[in-house]
N, C-alpha and C. Protein backbone atom coordinates (compact mmCIF):
# COMPACT_ATOMS: atom_id res chain seq x y z
N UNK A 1 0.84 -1.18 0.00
CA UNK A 1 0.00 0.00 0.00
C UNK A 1 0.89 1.24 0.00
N UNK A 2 0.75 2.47 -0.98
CA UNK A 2 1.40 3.36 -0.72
C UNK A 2 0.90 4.29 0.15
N UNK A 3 2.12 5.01 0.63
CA UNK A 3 2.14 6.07 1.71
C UNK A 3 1.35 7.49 0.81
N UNK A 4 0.36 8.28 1.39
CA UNK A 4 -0.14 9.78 1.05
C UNK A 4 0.28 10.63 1.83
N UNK A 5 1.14 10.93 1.35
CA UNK A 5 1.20 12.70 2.41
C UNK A 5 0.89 13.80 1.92
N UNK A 6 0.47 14.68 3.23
CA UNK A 6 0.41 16.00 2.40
C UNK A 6 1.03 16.58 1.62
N UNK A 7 0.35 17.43 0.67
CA UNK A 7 1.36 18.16 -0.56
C UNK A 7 0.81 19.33 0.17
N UNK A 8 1.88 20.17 1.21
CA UNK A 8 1.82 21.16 1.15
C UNK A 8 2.03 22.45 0.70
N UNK A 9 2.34 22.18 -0.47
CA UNK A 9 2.50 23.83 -1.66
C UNK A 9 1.07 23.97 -2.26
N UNK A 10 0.06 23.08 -1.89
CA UNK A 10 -0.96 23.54 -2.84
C UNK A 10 -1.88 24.40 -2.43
N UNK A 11 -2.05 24.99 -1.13
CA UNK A 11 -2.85 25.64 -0.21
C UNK A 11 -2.04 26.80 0.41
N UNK A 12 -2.64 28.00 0.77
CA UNK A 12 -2.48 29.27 1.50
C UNK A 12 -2.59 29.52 2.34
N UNK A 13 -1.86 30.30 3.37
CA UNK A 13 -2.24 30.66 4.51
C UNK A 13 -3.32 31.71 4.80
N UNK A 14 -4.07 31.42 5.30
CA UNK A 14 -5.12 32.82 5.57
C UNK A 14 -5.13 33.57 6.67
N UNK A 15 -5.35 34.45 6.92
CA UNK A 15 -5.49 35.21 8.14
C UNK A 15 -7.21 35.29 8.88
N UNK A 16 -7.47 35.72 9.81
CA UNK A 16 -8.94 35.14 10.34
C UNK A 16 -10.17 36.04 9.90
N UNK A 17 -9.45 37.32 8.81
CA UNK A 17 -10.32 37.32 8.64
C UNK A 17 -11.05 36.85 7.00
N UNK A 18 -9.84 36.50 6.47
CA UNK A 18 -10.23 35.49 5.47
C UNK A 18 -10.90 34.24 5.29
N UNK A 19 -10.92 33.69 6.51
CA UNK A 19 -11.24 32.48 7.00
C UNK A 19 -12.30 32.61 7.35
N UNK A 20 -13.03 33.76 7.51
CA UNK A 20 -14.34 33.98 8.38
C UNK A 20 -15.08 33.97 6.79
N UNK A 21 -14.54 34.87 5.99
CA UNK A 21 -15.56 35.08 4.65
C UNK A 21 -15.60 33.35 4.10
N UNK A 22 -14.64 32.89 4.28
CA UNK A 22 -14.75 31.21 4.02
C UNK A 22 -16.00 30.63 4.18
N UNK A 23 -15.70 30.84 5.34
CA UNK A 23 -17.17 30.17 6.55
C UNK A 23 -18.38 30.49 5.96
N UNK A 24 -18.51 31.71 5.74
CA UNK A 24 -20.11 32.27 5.92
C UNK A 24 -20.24 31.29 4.22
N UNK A 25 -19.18 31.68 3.44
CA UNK A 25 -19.63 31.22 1.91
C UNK A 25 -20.14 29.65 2.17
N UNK A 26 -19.26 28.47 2.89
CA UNK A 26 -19.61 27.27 2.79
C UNK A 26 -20.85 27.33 3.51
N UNK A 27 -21.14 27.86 4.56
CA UNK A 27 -22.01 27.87 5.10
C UNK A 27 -24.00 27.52 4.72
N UNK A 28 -23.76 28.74 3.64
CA UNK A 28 -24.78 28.74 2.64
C UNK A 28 -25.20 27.29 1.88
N UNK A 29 -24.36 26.40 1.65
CA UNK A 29 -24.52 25.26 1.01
C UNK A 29 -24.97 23.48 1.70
N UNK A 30 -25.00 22.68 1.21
CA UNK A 30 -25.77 21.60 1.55
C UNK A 30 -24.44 21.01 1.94
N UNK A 31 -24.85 19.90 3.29
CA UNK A 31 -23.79 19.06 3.39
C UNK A 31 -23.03 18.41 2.47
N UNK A 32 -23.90 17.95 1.31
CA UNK A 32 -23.56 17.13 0.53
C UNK A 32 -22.84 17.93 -0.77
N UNK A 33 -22.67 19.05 -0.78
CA UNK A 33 -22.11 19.96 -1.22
C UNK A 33 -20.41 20.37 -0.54
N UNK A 34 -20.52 20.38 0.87
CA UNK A 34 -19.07 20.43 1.40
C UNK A 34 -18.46 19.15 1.52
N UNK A 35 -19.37 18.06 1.82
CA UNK A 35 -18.86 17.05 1.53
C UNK A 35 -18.15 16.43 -0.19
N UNK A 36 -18.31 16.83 -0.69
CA UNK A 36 -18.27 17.01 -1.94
C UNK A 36 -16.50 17.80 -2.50
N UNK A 37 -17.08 18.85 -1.52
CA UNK A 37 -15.44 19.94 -1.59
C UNK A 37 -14.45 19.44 -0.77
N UNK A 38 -15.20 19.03 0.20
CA UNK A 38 -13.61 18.01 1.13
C UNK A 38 -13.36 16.80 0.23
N UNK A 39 -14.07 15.90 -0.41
CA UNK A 39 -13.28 15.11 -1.12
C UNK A 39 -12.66 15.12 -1.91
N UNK A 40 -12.87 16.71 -2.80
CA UNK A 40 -11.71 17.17 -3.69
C UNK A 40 -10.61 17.94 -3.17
N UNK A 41 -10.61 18.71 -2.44
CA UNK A 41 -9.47 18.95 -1.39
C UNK A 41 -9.02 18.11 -1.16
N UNK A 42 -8.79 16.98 -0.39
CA UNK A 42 -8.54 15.87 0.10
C UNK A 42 -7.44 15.16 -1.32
N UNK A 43 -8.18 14.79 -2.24
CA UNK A 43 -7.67 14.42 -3.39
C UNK A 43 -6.74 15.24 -3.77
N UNK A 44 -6.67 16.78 -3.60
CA UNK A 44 -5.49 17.60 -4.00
C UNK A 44 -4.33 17.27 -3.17
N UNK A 45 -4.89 17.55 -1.45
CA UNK A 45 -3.60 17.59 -0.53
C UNK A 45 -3.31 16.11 -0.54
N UNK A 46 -3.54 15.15 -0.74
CA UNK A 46 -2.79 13.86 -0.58
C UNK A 46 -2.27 13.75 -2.19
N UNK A 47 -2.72 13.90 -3.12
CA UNK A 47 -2.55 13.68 -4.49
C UNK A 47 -2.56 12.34 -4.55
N UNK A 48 -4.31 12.37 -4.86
CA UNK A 48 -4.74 10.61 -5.34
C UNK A 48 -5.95 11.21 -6.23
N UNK A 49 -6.47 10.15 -7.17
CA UNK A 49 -7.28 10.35 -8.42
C UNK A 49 -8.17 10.39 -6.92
N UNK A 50 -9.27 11.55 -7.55
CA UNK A 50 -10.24 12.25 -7.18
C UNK A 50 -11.81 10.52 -7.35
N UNK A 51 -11.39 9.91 -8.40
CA UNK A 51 -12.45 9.03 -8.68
C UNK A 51 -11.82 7.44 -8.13
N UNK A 52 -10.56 7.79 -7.55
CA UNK A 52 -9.80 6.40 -6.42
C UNK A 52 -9.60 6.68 -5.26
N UNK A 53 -9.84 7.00 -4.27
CA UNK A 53 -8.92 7.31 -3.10
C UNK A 53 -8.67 6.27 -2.51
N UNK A 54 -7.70 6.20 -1.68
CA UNK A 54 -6.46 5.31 -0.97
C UNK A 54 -7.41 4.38 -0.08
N UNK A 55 -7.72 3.15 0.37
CA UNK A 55 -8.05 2.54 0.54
C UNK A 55 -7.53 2.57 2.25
N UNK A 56 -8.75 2.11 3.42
CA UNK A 56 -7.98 2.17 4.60
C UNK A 56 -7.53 0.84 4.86
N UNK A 57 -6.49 0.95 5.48
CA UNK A 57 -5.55 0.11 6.29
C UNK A 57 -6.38 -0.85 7.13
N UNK A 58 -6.94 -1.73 7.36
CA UNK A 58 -7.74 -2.62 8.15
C UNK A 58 -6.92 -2.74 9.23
N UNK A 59 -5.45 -3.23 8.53
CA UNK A 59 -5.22 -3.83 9.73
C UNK A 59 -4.01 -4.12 11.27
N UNK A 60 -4.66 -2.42 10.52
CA UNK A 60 -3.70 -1.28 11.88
C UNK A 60 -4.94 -1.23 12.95
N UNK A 61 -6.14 -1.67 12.88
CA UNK A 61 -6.99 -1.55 13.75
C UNK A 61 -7.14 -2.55 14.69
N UNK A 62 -7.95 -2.51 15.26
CA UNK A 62 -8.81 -3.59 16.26
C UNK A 62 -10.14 -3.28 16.56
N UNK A 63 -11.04 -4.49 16.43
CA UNK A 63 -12.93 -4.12 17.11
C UNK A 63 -12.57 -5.26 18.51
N UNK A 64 -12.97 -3.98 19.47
CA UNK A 64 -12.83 -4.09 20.91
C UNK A 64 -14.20 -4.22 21.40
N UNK A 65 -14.64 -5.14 22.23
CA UNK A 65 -15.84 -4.15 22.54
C UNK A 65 -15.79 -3.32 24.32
N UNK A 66 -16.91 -2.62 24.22
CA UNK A 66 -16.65 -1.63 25.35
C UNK A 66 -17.03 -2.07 26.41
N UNK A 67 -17.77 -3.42 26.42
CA UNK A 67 -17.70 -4.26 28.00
C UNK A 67 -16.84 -4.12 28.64
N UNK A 68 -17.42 -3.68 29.95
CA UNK A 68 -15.88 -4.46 31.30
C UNK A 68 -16.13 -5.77 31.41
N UNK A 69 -16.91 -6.67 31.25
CA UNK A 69 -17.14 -7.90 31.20
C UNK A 69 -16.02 -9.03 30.63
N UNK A 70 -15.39 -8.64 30.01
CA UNK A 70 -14.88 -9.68 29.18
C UNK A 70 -14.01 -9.30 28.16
């Protein structure tokens, strides 16, 4: 499996009050609309095809359950 890291040259720093006009703009729109913009963001800062993304790791995990029982 390959490694994604951020590509950080592709994004700007903003100051707060740039960040605020951000807000109010996403704001206006449907979840499924920002959801939408984070998965293309996402696809920029890792740089993976927008119509593939990276597959998770299974099996760096564990299902625990939250009993004290057992």
């Amino acid at each position: 499996m390959s490694i994604y890291k951020l590509d950080r040259t592709v994004f700007k720093a903003h100051n707060a009050a740039e960040s605020s006009n951000h807000s109010r703009y996403y704001r206006n729109m449907s979840w499924q609309q920002r959801l939408s913009i984070t998965n293309y963001l996402n696809s920029v800062a890792f740089n993976y095809a927008l119509d593939n993304p990276p597959k998770m790791d299974r099996t760096k995990f564990k299902a625990r359950s939250s009993n004290s029982n057992g």
